[in-house]
Protein backbone atom coordinates (compact mmCIF):
# COMPACT_ATOMS: atom_id res chain seq x y z
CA UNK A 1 3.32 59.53 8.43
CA UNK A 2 0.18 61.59 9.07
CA UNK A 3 -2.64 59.71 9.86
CA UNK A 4 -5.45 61.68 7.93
CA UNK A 5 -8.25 63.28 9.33
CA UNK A 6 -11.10 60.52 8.73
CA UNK A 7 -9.09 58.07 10.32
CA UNK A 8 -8.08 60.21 13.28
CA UNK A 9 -11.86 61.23 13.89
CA UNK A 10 -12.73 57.64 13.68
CA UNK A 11 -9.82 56.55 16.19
CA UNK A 12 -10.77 59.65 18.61
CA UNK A 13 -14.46 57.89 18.64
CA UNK A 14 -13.57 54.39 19.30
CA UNK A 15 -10.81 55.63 22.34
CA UNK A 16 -13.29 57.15 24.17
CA UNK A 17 -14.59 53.53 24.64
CA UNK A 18 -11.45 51.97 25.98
CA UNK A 19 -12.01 51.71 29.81
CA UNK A 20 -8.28 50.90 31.23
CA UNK A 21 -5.31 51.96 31.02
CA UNK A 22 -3.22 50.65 27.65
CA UNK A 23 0.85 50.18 27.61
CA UNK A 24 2.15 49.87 24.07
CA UNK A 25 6.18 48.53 23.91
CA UNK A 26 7.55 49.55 20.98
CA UNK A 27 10.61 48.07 19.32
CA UNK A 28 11.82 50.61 16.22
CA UNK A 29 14.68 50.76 14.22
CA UNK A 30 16.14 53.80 12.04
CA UNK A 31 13.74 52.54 8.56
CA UNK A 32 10.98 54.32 7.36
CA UNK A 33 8.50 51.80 8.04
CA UNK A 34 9.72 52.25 11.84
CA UNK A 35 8.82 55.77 11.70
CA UNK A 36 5.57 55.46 9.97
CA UNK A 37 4.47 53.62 13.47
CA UNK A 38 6.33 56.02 15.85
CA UNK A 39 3.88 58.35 14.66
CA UNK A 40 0.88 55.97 14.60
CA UNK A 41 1.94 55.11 18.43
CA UNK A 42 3.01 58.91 19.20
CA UNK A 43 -0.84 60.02 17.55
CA UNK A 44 -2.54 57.32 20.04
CA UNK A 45 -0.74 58.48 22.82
CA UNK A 46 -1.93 62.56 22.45
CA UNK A 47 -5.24 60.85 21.66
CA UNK A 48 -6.66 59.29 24.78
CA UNK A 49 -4.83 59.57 28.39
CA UNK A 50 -5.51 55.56 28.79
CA UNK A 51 -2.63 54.94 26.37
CA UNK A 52 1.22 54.61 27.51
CA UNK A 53 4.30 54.36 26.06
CA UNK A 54 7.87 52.41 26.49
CA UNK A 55 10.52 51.72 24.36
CA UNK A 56 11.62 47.88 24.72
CA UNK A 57 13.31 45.10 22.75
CA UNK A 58 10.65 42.99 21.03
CA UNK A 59 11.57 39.94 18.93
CA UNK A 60 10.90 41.90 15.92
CA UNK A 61 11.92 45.49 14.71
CA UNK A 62 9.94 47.70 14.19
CA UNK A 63 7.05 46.27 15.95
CA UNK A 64 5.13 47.20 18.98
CA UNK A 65 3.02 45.14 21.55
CA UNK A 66 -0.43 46.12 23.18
CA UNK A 67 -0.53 45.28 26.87
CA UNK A 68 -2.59 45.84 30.18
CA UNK A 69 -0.21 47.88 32.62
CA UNK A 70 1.99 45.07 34.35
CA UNK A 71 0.61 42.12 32.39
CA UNK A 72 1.97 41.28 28.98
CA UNK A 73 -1.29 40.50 26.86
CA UNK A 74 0.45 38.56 24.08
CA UNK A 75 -0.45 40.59 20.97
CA UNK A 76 1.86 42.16 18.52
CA UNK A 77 1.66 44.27 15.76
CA UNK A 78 4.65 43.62 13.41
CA UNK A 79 4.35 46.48 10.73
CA UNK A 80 2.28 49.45 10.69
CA UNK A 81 -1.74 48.05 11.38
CA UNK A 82 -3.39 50.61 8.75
CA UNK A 83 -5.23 50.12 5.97
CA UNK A 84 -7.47 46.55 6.13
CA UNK A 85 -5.95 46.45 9.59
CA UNK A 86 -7.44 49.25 11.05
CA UNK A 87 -9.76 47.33 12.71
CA UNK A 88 -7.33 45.27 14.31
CA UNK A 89 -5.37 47.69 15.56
CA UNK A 90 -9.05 48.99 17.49
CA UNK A 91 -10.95 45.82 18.77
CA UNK A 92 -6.78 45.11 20.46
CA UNK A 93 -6.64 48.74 22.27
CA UNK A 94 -10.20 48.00 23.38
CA UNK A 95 -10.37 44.59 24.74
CA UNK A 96 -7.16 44.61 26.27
CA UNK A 97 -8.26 47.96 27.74
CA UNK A 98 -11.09 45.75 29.71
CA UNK A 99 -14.01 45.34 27.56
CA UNK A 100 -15.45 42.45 26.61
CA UNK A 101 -14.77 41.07 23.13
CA UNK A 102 -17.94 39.94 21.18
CA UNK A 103 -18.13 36.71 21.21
CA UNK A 104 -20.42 33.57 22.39
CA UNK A 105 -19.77 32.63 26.35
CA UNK A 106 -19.69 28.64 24.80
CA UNK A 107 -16.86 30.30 22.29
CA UNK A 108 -15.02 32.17 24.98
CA UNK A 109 -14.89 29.04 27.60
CA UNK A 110 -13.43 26.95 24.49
CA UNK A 111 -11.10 29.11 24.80
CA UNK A 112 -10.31 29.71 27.97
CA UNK A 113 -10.20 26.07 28.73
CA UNK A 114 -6.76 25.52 26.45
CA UNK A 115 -4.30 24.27 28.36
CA UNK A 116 -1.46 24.21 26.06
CA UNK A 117 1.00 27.35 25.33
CA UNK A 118 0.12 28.81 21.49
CA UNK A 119 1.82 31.17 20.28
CA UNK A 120 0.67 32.03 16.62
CA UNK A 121 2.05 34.37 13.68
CA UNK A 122 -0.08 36.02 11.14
CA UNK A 123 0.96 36.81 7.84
CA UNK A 124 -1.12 39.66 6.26
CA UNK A 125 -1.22 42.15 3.73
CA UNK A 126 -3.24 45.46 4.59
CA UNK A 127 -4.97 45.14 1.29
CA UNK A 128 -6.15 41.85 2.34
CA UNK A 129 -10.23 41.70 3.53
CA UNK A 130 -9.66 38.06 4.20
CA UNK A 131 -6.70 38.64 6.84
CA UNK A 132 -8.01 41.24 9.78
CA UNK A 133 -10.77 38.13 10.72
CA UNK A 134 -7.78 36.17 11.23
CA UNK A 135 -5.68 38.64 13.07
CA UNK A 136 -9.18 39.48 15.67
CA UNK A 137 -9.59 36.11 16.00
CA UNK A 138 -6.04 35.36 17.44
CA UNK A 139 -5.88 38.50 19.32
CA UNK A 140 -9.34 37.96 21.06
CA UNK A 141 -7.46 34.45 22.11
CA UNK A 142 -4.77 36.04 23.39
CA UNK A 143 -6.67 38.26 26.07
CA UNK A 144 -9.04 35.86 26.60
CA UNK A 145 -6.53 33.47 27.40
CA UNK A 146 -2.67 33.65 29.21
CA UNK A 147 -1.14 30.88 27.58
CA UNK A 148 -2.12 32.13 23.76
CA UNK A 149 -0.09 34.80 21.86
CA UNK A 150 -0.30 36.25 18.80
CA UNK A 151 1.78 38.32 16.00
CA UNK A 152 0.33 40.09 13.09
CA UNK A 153 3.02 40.19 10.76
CA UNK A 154 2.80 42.88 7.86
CA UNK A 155 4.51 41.30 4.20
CA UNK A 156 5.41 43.95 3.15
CA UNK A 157 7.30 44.80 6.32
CA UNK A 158 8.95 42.18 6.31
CA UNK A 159 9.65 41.13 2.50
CA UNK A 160 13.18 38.94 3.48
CA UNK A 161 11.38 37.04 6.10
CA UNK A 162 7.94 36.08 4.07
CA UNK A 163 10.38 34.87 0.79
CA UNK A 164 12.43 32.62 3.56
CA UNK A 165 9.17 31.01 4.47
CA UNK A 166 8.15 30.92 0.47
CA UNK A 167 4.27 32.66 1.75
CA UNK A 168 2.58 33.40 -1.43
CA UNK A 169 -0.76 34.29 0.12
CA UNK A 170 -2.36 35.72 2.55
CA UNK A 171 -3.41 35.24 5.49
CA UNK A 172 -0.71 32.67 6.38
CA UNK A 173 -0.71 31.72 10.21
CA UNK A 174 2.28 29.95 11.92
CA UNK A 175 1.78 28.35 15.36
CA UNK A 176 4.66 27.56 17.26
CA UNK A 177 6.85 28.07 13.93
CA UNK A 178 5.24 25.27 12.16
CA UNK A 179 2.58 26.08 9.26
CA UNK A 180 -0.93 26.09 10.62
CA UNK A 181 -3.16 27.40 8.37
CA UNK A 182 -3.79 29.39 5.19
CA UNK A 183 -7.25 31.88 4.13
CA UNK A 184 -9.64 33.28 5.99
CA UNK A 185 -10.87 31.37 9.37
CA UNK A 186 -12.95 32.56 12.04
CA UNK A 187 -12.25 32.14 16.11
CA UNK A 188 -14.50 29.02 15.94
CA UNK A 189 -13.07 27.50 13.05
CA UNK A 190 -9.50 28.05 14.72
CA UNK A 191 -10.74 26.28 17.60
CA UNK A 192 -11.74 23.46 15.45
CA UNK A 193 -8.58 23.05 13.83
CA UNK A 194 -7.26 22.68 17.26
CA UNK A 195 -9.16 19.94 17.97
CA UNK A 196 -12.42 21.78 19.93
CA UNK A 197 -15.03 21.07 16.98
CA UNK A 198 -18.18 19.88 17.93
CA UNK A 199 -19.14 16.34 17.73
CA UNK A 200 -22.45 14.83 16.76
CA UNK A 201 -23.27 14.25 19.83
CA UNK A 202 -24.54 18.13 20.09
CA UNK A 203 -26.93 17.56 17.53
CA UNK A 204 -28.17 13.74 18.30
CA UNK A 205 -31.67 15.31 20.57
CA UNK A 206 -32.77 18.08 18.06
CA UNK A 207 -36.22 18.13 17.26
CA UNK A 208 -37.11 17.79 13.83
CA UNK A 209 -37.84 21.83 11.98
CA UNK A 210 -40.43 23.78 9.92
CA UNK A 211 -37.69 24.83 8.04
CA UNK A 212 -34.20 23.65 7.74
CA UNK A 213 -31.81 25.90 5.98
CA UNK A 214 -28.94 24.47 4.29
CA UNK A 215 -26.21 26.96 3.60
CA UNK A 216 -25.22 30.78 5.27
CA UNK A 217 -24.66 33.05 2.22
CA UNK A 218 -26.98 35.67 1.80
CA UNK A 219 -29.64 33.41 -0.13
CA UNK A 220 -29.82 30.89 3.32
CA UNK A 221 -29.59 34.01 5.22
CA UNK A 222 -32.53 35.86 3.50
CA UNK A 223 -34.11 32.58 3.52
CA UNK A 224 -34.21 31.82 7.20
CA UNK A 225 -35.03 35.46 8.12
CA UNK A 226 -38.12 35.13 5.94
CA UNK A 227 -38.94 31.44 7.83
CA UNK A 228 -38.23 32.84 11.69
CA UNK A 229 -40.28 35.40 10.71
CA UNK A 230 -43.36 33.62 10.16
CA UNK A 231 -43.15 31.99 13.65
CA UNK A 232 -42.54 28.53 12.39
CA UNK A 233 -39.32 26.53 13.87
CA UNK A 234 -36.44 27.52 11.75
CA UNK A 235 -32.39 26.05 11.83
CA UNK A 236 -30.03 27.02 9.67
CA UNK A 237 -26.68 24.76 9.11
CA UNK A 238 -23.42 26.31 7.30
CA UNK A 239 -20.05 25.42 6.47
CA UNK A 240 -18.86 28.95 6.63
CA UNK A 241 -21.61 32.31 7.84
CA UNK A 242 -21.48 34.51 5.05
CA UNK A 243 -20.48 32.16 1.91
CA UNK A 244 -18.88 33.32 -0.69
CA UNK A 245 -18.63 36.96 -0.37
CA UNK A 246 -16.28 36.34 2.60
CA UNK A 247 -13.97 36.82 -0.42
CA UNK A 248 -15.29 39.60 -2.24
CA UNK A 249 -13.49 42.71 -1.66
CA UNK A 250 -15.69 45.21 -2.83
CA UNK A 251 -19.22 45.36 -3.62
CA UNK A 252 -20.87 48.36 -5.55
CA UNK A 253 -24.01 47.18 -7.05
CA UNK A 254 -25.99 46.20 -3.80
CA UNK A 255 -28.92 48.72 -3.83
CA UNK A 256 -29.06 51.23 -1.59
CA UNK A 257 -25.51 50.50 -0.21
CA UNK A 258 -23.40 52.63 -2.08
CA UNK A 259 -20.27 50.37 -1.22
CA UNK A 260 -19.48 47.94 1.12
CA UNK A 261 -17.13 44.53 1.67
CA UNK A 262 -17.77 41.23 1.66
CA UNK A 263 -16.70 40.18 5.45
CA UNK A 264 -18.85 43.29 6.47
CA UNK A 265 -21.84 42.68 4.38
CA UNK A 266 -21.16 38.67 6.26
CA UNK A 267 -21.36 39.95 9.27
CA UNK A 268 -24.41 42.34 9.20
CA UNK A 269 -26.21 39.02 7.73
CA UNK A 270 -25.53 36.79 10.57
CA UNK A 271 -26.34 39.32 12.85
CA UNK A 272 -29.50 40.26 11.78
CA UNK A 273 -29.91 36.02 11.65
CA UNK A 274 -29.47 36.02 14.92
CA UNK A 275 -31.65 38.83 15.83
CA UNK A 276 -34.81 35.88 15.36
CA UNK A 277 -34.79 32.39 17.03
CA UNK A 278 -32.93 30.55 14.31
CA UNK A 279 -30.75 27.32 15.46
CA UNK A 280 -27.71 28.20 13.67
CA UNK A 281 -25.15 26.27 13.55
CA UNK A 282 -21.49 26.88 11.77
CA UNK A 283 -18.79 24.49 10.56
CA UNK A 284 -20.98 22.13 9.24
CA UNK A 285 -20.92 20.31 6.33
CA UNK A 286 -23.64 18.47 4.36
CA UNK A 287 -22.76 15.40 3.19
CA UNK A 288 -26.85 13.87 2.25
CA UNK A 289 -30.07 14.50 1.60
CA UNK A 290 -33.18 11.80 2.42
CA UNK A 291 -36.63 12.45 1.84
CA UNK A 292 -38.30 10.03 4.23
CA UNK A 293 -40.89 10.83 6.64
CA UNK A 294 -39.24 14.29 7.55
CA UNK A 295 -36.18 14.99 5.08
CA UNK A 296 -33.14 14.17 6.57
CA UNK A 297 -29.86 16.09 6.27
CA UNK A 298 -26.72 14.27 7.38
CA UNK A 299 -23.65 16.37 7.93
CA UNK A 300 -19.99 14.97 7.98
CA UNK A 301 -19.84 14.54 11.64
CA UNK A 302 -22.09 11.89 11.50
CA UNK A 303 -25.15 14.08 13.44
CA UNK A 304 -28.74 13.63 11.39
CA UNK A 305 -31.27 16.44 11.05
CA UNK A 306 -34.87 16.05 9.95
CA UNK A 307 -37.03 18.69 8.97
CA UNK A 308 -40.45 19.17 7.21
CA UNK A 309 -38.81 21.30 4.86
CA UNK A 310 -35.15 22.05 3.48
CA UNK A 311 -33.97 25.42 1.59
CA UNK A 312 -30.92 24.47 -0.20
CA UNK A 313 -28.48 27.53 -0.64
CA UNK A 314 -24.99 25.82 -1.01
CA UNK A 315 -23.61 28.95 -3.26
CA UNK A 316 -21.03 28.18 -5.81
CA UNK A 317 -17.00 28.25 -5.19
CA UNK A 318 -14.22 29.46 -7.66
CA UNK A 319 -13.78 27.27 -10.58
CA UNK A 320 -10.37 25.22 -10.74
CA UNK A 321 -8.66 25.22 -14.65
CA UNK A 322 -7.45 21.60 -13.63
CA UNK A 323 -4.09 21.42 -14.77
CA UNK A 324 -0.98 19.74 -13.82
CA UNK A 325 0.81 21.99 -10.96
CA UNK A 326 -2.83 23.83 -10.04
CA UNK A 327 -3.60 21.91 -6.69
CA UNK A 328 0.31 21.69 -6.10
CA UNK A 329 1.28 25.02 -5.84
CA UNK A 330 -2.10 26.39 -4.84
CA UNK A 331 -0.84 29.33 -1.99
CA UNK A 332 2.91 28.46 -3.28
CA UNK A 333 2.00 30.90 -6.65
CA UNK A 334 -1.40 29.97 -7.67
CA UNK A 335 -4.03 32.13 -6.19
CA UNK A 336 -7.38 32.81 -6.44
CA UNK A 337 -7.73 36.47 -5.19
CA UNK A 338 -5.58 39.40 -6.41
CA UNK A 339 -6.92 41.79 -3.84
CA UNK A 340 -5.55 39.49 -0.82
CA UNK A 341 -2.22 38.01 -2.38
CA UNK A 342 -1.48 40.61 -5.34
CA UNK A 343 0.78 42.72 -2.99
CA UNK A 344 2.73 39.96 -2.14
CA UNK A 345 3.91 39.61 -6.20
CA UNK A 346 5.23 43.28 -6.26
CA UNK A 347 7.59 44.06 -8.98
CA UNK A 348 7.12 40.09 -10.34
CA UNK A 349 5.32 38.87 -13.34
CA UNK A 350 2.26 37.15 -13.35
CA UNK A 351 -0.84 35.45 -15.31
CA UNK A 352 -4.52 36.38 -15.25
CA UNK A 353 -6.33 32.93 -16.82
CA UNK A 354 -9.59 34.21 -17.94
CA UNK A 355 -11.09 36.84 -19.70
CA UNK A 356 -14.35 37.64 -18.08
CA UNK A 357 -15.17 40.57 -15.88
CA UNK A 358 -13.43 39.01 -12.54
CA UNK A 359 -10.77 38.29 -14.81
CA UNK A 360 -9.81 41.65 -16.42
CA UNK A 361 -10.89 43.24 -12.95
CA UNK A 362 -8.14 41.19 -11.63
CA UNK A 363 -5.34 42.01 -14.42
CA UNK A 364 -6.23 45.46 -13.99
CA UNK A 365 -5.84 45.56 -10.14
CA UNK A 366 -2.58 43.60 -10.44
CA UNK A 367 -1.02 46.09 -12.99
CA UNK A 368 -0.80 48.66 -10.47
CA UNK A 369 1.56 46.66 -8.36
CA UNK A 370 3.12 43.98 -10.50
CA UNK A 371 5.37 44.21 -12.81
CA UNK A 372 3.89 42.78 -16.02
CA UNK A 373 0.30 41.02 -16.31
CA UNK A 374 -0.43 38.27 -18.96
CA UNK A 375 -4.11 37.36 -19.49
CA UNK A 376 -5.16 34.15 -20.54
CA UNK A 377 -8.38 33.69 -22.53
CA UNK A 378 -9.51 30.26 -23.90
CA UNK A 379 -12.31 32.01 -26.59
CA UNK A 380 -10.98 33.95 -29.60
CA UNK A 381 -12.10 37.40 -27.74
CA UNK A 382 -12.68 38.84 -24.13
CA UNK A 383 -16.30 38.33 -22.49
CA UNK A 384 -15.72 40.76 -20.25
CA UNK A 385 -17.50 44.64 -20.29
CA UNK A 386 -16.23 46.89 -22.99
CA UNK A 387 -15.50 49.42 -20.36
CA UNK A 388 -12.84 47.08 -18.30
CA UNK A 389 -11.43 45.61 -21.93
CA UNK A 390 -10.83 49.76 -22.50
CA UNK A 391 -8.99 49.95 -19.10
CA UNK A 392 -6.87 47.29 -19.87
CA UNK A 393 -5.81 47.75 -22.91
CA UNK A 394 -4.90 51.23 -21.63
CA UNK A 395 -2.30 49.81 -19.53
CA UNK A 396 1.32 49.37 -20.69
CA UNK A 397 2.38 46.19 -18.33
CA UNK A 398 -0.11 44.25 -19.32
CA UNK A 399 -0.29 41.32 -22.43
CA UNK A 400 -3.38 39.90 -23.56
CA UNK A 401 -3.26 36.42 -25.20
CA UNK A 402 -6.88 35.44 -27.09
CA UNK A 403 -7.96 31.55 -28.33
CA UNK A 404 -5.59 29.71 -26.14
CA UNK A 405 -5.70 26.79 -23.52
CA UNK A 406 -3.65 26.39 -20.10
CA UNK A 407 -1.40 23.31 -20.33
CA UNK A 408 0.09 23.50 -17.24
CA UNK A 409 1.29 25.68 -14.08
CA UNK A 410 4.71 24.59 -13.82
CA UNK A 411 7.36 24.94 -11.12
CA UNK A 412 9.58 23.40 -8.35
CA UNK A 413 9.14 24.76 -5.03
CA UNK A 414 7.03 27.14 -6.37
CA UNK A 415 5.25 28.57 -9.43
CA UNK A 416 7.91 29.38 -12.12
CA UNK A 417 5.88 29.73 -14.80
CA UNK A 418 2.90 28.64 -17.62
CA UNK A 419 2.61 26.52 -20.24
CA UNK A 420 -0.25 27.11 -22.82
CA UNK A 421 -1.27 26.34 -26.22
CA UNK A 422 -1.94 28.53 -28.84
CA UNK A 423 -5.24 26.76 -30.13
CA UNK A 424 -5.56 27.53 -33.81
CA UNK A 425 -1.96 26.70 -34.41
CA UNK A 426 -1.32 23.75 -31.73
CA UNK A 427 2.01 25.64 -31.31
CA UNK A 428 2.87 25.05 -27.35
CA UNK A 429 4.60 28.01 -25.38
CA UNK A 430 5.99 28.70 -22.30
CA UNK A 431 6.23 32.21 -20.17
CA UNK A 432 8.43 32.61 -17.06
CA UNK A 433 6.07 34.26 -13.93
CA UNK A 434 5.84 33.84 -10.16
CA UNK A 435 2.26 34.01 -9.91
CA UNK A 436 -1.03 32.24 -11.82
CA UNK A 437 -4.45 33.97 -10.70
CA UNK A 438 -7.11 31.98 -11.50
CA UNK A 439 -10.63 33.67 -12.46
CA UNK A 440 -12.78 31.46 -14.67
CA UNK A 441 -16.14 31.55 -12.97
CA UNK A 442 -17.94 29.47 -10.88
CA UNK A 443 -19.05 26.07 -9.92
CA UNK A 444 -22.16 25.18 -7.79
CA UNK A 445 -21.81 23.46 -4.05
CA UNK A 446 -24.21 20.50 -4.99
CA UNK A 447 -22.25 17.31 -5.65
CA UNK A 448 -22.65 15.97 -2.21
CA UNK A 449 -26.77 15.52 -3.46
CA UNK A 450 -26.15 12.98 -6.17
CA UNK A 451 -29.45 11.97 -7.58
CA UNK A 452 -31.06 13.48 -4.38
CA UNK A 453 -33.01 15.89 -6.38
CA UNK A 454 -32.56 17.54 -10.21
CA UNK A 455 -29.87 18.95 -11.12
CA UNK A 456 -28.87 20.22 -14.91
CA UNK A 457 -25.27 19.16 -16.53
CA UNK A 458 -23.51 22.13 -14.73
CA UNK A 459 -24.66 21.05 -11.25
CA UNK A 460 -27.19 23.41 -10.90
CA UNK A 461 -30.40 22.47 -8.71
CA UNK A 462 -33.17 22.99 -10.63
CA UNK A 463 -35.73 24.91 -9.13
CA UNK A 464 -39.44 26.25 -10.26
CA UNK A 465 -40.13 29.92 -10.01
CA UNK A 466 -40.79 29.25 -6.31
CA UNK A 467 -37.77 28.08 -5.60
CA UNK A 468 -39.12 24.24 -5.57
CA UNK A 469 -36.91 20.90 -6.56
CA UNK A 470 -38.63 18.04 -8.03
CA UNK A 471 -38.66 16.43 -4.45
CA UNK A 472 -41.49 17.73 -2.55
CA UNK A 473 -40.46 20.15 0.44
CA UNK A 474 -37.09 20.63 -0.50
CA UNK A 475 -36.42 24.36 -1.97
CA UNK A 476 -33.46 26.16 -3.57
CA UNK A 477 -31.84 29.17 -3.64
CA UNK A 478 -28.63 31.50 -5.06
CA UNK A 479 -26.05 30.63 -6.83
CA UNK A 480 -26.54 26.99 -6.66
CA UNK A 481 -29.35 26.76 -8.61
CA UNK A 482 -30.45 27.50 -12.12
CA UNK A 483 -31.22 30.98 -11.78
CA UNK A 484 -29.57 32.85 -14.57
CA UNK A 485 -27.43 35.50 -12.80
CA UNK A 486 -25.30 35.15 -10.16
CA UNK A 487 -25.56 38.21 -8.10
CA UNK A 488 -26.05 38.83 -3.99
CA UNK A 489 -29.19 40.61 -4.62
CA UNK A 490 -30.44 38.00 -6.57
CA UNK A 491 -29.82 35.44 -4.31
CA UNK A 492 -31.24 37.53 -1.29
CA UNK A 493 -34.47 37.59 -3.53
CA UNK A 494 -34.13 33.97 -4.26
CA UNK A 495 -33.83 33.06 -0.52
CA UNK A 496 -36.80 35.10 0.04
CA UNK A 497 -38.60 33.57 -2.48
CA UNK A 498 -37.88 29.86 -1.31
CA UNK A 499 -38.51 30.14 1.91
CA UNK A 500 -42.01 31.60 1.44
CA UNK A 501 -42.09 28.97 -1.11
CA UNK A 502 -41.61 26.61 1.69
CA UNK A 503 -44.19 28.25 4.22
CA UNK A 504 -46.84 27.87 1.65
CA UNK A 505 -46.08 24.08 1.18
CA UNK A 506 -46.15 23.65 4.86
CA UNK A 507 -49.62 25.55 5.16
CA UNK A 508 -50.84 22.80 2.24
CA UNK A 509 -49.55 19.66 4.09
């Protein structure tokens, strides 16, 4: 395998950073996928004079460990870390090298205060934005701390091992060979699941804000940008920093950025947050809203926050069909993103359910690795672009059935196939698949309001064309609101919008 020239001039850059020496031990067989990282490990080595080889017995083949020289570091690469995991393979040579990974001190003694031994597998695939968060996460663990190890472990590698545990999605993490965890997670919310979340005791002595934003897409993040901006005291509270597009793989249609991905386009937005004096704080959850003499935001913890003003910028999550065998075999066949799990149905057959233009952009990403692709649409026709509908009917593995309605996802210990029914007939049929993608659109984050403020029939807050509820001093924003299209740049504009919205009601009262 030759690495090509844009990814050895990137890797020639980032090892002129690393600022110790670096022993890889590398366990490879006689396969091809073996060879493909000889080469990776061989084109390191000629690369930077910090990097080492040795040939050693690992506990998988072909994999290859990244170490300090004498002291066994705890992270493995299981596969060949290309593609998605790229990164990875970078941030590992570099910390373990000696320099210091970026994260919080408070995140980094959380860490470094675990007791227990964790050893933790990661099961990717390279096409997977979701899974390299994961991956960094656990490896910056594993320097940071003796006792923690960690195994990226590439599917497709290893296709005999990931049907034995019946994975279905990615990223699936093992700790201690028990199940741990499935999706995307950051360091901190790995820390929380093992048991280091804060309480509401961190929040009891806050003082009350200008401007309280609830919600860290990029509609809260535009929105408290535009409040710390204007000097006024400005907190922001999210479940998850970057919303949404933490699972959108590949955006094309934010100006000015001819492409980009969603956990990168995340990241630049909490880091330019944090650039101002914004409280921010992550992993929490809203559970009420109280207009009394400051609004009052309680979160699930318990913790209450008052503030003269809230921004409310929730965002919207995938829509469920809400069938029989949807929650029960969600990860065990039904999935919600074909650019993170579709590798992982190679030469299988599997169902698109819905027709619009995340729907056919799914069935037409999933016919280049599947083996046959059967679209779902409730309406007599497609509402997706006439230019995807083109593409797809282009395609040869790939059946399109119009006007008829999911029964149910059916299966034993795992998704074995659909039922629907066609709808001007009522006749009820059944295909045999390994895999339901669901893509039907989107549902607003706004139930945990109730009558709190407006909302229409869908969920949606509604909001004036400043971004105001009918409840004085509490705003809106994105794609949890009424506003007609759902789009990032929209909901940047949106944030914007509210929280000046928000400064100008302040300056009135």
């Amino acid at each position: 395998m030759q690495l090509d020239e844009n990814i050895k001039a990137q890797l020639a850059q980032y090892l002129q950073m690393l600022e110790g020496d670096v022993l890889l031990k590398v366990s490879a067989g006689a396969d091809q996928v073996s060879r493909e990282m000889l080469d990776l490990v061989d084109e390191l080595a000629t690369m930077s004079a910090h990097i080492k080889v040795e040939h050693a017995e690992l506990e998988r083949t072909p994999s290859f460990s990244v170490n300090r020289i004498g002291e066994e570091t705890g992270i493995t690469f299981a596969g060949v870390p290309l593609g998605h995991e790229f990164t990875s393979l970078v941030l590992a040579l570099l910390q373990v090298s000696g320099r210091a990974p970026k994260v919080d001190q408070k995140v980094i003694d959380q860490v470094q205060m675990i007791q227990e031994t964790y050893h933790f597998e990661t099961y990717v695939s390279l096409s997977c934005q979701n899974c390299p968060d994961v991956v960094q996460a656990l490896n910056t663990m594993s320097v940071l701390n003796p006792g923690i190890s960690h195994t990226m472990i590439d599917g497709a590698a290893y296709k005999e091992e990931v049907e034995s545990k019946n994975i279905m999605a990615v990223p699936t993490v093992y700790l201690n060979g028990e199940p741990f965890g499935n999706g995307r997670m950051t360091l901190e919310e790995i820390l929380a699941k093992l048991g280091s979340a804060p309480d509401a005791s961190e929040f009891a002595n806050k003082e009350p804000f200008d401007v309280l934003v609830v919600g860290g897409g990029p509609a809260g993040a535009s929105a408290a940008v535009y409040a710390a901006r204007k000097g006024i005291r400005t907190g922001i509270v999210a479940e998850r920093f970057g919303g949404q597009i933490l699972d959108t793989a590949s955006i094309e249609n934010f100006i000015s950025v001819k492409h980009t991905e969603g956990p990168k386009l995340a990241a630049n937005l909490e880091e330019h947050v944090k650039e101002y004096n914004i409280d921010v704080m992550n992993l929490q959850r809203a559970k009420r809203l109280e207009k009394k003499d400051h609004i009052e935001i309680e979160l699930e913890n318990g913790a209450v926050l008052k503030s003269k003003t809230v921004i409310l910028s929730t965002g919207a999550r995938w829509r469920n069909i809400g069938v029989p065998g949807e929650a029960e075999f969600k990860n065990k066949g039904v999935a919600y993103c074909p650019h993170c799990d579709g590798p992982l149905f190679e030469g299988k057959h599997v169902a698109v359910i819905g027709g619009g233009n995340s729907g056919i952009e799914a069935a037409i990403d999933l016919a280049g690795i599947v083996k046959h692709v059967t679209v779902l649409e409730f309406m007599p026709e497609l509402k997706a672009d006439s230019v995807l509908q083109d593409r797809l009917y282009s395609l040869p593995n790939v059946t399109v059935l119009k006007n008829v309605q999911t029964k149910e996802i059916t299966g034993t210990d795992s998704v074995n196939g659909i039922t629907y029914i066609e709808r001007d007939t009522g006749t009820e049929q059944h295909i045999e698949l390994s895999g339901v993608f669901v893509q039907i659109g989107l549902v607003p984050n706004t139930d945990w309001l109730g009558d709190a403020v407006e909302r229409n029939k869908f969920g949606e807050i509604v909001v004036d064309n400043r971004g105001a509820t009918n409840v004085p001093g509490v705003f809106a924003a994105g794609d949890c609101t009424t506003a007609p299209y759902k789009q990032i740049i929209i909901s940047m504009g949106s944030g914007a919008t509210a929280s000046l919205g928000a400064f100008d009601y302040l300056v009135r009262n």
